[in-house]
Protein backbone atom coordinates (compact mmCIF):
# COMPACT_ATOMS: atom_id res chain seq x y z
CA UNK A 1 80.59 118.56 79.49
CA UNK A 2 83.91 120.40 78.86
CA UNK A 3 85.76 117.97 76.18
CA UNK A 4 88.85 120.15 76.46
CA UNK A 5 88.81 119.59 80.21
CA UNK A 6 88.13 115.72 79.21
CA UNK A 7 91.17 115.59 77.30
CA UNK A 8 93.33 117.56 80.00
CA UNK A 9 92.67 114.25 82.36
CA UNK A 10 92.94 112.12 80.03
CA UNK A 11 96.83 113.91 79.34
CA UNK A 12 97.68 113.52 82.54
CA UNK A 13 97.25 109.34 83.43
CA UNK A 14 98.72 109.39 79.79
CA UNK A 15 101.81 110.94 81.46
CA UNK A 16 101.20 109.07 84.06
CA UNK A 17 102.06 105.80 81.99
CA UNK A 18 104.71 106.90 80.54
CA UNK A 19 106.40 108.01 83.48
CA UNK A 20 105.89 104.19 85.28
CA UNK A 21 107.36 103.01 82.24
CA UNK A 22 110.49 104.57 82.69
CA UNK A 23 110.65 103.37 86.64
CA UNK A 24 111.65 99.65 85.28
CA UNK A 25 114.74 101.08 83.77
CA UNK A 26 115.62 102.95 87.23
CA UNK A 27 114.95 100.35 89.00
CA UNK A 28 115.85 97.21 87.68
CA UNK A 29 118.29 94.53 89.62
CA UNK A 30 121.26 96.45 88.17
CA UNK A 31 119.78 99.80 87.73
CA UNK A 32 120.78 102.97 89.08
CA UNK A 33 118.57 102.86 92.66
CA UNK A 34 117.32 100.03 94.85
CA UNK A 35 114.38 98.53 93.55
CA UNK A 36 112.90 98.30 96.92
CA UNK A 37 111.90 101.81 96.32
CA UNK A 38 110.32 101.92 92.91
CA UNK A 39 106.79 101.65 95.20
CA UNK A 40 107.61 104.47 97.06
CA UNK A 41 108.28 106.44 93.90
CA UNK A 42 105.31 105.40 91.81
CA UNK A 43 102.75 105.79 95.00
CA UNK A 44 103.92 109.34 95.20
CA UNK A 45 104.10 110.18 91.33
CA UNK A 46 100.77 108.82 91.32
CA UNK A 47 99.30 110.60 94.24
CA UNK A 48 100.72 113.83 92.90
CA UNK A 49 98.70 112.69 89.28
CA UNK A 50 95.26 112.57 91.37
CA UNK A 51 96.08 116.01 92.91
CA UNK A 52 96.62 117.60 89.35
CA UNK A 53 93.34 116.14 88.55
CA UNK A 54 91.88 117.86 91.25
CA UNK A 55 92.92 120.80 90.03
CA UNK A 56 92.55 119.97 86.54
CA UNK A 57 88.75 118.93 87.16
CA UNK A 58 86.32 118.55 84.36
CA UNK A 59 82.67 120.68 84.21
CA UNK A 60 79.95 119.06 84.03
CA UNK A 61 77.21 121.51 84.24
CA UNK A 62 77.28 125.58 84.75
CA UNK A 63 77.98 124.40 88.38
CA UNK A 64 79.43 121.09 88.43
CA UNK A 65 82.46 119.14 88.51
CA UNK A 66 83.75 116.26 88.25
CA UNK A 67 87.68 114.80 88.53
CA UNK A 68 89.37 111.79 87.97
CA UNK A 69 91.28 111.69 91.27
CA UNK A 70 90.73 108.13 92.18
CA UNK A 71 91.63 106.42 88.78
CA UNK A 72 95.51 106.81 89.44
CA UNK A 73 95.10 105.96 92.78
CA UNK A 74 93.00 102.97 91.94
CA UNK A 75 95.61 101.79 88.99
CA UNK A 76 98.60 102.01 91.26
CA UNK A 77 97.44 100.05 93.67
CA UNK A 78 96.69 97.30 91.55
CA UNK A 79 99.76 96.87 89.98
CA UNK A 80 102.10 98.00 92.87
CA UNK A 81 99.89 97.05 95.66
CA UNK A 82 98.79 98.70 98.51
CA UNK A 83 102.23 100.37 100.08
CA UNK A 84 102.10 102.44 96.95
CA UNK A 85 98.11 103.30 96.86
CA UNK A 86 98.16 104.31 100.23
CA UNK A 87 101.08 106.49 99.75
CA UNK A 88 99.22 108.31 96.91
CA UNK A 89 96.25 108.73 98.46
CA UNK A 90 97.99 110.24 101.63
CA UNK A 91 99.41 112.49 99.21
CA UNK A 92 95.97 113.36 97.67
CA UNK A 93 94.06 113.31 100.50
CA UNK A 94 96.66 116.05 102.32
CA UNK A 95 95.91 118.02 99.33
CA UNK A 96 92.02 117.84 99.54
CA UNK A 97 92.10 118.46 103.22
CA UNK A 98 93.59 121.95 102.84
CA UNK A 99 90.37 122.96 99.98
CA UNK A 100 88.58 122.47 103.10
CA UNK A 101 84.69 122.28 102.45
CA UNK A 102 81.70 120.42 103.50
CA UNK A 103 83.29 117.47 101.12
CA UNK A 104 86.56 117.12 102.38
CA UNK A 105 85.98 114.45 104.95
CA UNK A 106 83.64 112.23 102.58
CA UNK A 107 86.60 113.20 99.72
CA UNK A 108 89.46 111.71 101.46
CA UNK A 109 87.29 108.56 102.74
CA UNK A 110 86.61 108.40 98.92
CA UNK A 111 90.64 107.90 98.65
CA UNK A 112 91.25 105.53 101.50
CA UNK A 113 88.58 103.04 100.14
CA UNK A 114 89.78 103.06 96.89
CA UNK A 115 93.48 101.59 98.07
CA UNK A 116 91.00 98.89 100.21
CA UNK A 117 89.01 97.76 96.89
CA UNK A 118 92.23 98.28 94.80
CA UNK A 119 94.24 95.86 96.98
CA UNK A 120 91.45 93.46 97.16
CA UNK A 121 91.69 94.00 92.98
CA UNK A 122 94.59 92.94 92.88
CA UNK A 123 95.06 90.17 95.48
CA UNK A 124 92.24 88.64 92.81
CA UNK A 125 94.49 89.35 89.62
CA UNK A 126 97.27 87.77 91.59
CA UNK A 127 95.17 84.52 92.68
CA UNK A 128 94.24 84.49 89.08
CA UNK A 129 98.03 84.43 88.04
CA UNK A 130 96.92 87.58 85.26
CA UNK A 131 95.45 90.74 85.31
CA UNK A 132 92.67 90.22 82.99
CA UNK A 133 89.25 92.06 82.11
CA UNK A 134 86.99 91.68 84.42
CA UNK A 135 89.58 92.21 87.22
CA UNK A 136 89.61 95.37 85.68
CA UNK A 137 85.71 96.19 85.04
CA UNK A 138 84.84 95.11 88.84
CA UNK A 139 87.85 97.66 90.01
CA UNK A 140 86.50 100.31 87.90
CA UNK A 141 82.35 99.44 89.26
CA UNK A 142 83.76 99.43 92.92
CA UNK A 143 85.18 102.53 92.42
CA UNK A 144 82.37 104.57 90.97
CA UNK A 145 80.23 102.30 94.25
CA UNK A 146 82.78 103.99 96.58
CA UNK A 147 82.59 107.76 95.41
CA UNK A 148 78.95 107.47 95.50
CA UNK A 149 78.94 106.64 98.72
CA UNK A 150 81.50 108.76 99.81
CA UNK A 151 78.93 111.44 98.51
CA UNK A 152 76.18 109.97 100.30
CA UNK A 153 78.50 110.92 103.61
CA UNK A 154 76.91 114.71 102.72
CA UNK A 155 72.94 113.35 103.36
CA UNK A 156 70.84 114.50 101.03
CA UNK A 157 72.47 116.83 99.88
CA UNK A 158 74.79 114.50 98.50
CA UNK A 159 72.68 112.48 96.68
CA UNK A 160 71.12 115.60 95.10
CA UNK A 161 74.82 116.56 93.94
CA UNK A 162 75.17 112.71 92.59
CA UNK A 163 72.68 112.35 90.60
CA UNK A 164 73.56 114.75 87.78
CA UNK A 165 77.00 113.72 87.33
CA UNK A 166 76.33 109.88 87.96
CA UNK A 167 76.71 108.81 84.22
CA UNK A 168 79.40 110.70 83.18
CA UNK A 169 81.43 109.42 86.72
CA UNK A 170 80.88 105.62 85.84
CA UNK A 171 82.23 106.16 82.53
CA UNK A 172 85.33 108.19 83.47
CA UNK A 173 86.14 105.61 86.25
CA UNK A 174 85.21 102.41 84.30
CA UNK A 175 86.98 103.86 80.84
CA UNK A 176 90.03 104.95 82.50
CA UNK A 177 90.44 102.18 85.27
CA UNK A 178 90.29 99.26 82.41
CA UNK A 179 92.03 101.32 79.96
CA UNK A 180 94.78 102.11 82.61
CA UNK A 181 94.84 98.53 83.60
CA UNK A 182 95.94 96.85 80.48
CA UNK A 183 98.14 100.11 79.56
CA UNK A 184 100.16 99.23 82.81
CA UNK A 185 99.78 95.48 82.50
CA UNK A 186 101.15 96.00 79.10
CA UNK A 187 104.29 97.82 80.54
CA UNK A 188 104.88 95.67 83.05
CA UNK A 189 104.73 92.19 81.13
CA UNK A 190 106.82 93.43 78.54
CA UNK A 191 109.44 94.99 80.90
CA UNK A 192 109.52 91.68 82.49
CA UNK A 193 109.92 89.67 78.89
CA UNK A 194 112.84 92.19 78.18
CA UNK A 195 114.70 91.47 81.93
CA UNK A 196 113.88 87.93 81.13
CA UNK A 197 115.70 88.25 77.75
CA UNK A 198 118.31 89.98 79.31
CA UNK A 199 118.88 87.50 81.57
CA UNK A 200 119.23 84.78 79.74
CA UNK A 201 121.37 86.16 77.36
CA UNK A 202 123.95 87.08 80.76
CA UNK A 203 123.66 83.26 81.54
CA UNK A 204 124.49 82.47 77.94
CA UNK A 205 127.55 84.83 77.90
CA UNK A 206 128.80 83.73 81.06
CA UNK A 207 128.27 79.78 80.61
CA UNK A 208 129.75 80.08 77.56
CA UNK A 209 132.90 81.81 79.14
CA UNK A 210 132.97 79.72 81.74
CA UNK A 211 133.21 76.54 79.53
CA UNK A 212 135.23 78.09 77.55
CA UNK A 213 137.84 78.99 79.90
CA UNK A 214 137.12 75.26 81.91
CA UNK A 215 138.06 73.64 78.78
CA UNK A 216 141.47 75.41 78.64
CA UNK A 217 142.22 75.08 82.28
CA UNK A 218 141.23 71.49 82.40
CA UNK A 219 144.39 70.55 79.90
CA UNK A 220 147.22 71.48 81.37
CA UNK A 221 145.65 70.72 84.94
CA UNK A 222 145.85 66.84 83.83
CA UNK A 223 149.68 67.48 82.51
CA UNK A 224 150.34 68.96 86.43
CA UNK A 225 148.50 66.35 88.34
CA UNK A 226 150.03 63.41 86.49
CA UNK A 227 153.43 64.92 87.18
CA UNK A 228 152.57 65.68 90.85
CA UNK A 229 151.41 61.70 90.63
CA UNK A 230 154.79 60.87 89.21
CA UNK A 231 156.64 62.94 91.65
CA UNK A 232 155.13 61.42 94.45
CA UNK A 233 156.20 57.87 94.24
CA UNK A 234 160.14 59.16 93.98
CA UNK A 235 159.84 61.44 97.08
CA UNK A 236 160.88 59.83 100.38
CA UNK A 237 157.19 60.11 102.54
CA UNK A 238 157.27 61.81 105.04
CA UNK A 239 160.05 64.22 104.00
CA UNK A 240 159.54 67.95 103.30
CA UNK A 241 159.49 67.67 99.52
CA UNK A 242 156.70 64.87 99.63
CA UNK A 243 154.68 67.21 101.91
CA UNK A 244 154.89 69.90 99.75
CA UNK A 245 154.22 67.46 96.77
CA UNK A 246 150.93 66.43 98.83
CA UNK A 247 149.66 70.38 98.97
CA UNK A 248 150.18 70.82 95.40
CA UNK A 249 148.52 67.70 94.68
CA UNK A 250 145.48 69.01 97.07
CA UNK A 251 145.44 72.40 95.37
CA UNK A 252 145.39 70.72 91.89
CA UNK A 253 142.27 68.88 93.23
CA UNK A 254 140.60 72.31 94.38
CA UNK A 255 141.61 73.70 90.63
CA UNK A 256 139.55 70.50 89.42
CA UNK A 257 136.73 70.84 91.64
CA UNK A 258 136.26 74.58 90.44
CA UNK A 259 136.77 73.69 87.12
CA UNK A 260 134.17 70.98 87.02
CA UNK A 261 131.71 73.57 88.71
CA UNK A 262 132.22 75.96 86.06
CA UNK A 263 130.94 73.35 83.56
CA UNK A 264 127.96 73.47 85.85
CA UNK A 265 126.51 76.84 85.79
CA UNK A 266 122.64 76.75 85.52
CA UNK A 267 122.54 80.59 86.61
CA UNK A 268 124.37 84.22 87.43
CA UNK A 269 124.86 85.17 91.01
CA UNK A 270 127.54 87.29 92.33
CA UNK A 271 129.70 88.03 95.50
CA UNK A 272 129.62 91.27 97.18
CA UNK A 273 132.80 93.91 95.89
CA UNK A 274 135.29 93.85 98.78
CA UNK A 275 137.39 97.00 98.75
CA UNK A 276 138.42 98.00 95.35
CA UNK A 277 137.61 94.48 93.78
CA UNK A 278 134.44 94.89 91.93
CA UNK A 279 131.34 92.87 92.26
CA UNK A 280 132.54 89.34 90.34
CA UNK A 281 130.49 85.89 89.93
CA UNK A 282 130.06 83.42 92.54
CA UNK A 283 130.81 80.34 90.83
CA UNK A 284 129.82 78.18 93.80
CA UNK A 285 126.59 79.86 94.50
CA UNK A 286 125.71 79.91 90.18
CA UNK A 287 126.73 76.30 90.01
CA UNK A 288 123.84 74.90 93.00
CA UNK A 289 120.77 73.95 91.77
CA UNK A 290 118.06 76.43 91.29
């Protein structure tokens, strides 16, 4: 086996990782694009991974070759489900089609499979509530089970091309599936401890204003509403002064009402920018109970 060819693949999921890692930041709540599209992203990324280690494939034998094509397609679909697999292996699967070959159609079965068993994967890890090993070391048996029979598609022929390159294929799809696995479980748990973090530390912020500025507010609100009480009972009723006494007194009640909801805020949610006003907190929607 070509260890330098090893290592090339093993470079490139690396990558890979690292370049997942970096779609939490683009895509968080408040990042720069809509989340909705970080699967779209990291299917394609990924598919363009397993068509670089097409290219990049490792020798075997004088004659044979193996690559690793089915690993990133495998790992993406179990942590970004099967919108993003599928999109990958499209992607790979366009790519094998124009090598052409007696292998192409069992080759981009091979791919199509692999988002089935990786969904199924991770519907498991889901049920489970955590991606743990042997979520992991199943994924990676079912997918060395699915390329060999995607080479039994050839006949005999095939299974004579199998056989010699069994071994080192269940170790390359078993290694780099579990290793992959808890690399991107990693990444993802402790992008969501960090947007947890953040998050509470926004709610602390913001509470803390809020409180802050209710406290303030709530002072002289009591001095105006006990004069508007006062000014009341020496207004004729029913004259224009004691109406307009009344609408103060109602607005002072609204003031209250806002102010005792901002004592209330359990979390952040904001209204919609309107024109040039900027995206600000919804203190009636952050007040309701979670």
């Amino acid at each position: 086996m070509d260890y330098h060819h090893v290592l090339e693949a093993a470079g490139v999921v690396v990558f890979g990782l690292v370049f997942y890692s970096y779609t939490f930041r683009w895509f968080r709540p408040k990042g720069r694009l809509d989340p909705r599209w970080r699967p779209v992203i990291t299917g394609l990324a990924f598919g363009v991974l397993a068509v670089v280690l097409m290219i990049a494939r490792i020798r075997v034998h004088a004659d044979l070759f193996i690559d690793a094509r089915a690993v990133p397609i495998a790992l993406i679909t179990l942590v970004d489900g099967w919108w993003a697999g599928l999109l990958g292996a499209l992607l790979a699967a366009v790519y094998r089609a124009s090598q052409g070959g007696a292998g192409a159609t069992a080759g981009i079965v091979g791919l199509l499979v692999t988002v089935a068993v990786g969904a199924l994967a991770r519907a498991w890890a889901l049920r489970a509530g955590r991606l743990r090993a042997h979520h992991a070391l199943v994924l990676g048996g079912a997918v060395f089970i699915v390329s060999f029979l995607s080479f039994l598609l050839l006949g005999s022929r095939g299974l004579d091309l199998f056989k010699p390159i069994a071994l080192p294929f269940l170790v390359m799809s078993v290694l780099g599936i579990v290793f992959g696995a808890f690399l991107l479980r990693d990444i993802v748990e402790s992008q969501a401890a960090e947007s947890a973090r953040r998050d509470a530390a926004e709610l602390r912020a913001v509470t803390s204003l809020a409180r802050g500025a209710a406290h303030e507010i709530n002072n002289p609100l009591m001095i105006v509403t006990g004069g508007l009480a006062i000014l009341a009972k020496r207004l004729q009723p029913g004259s224009e002064e004691a109406q307009w006494a009344e609408r103060a007194k109602e607005g002072a009640e609204r003031i209250r009402d806002i102010v005792a909801r901002m004592n209330e805020i359990t979390q952040v949610k904001e209204a919609p920018g309107q024109g040039l006003l900027p995206p600000m907190l919804d203190i009636r929607k952050s007040s309701e109970p979670s």
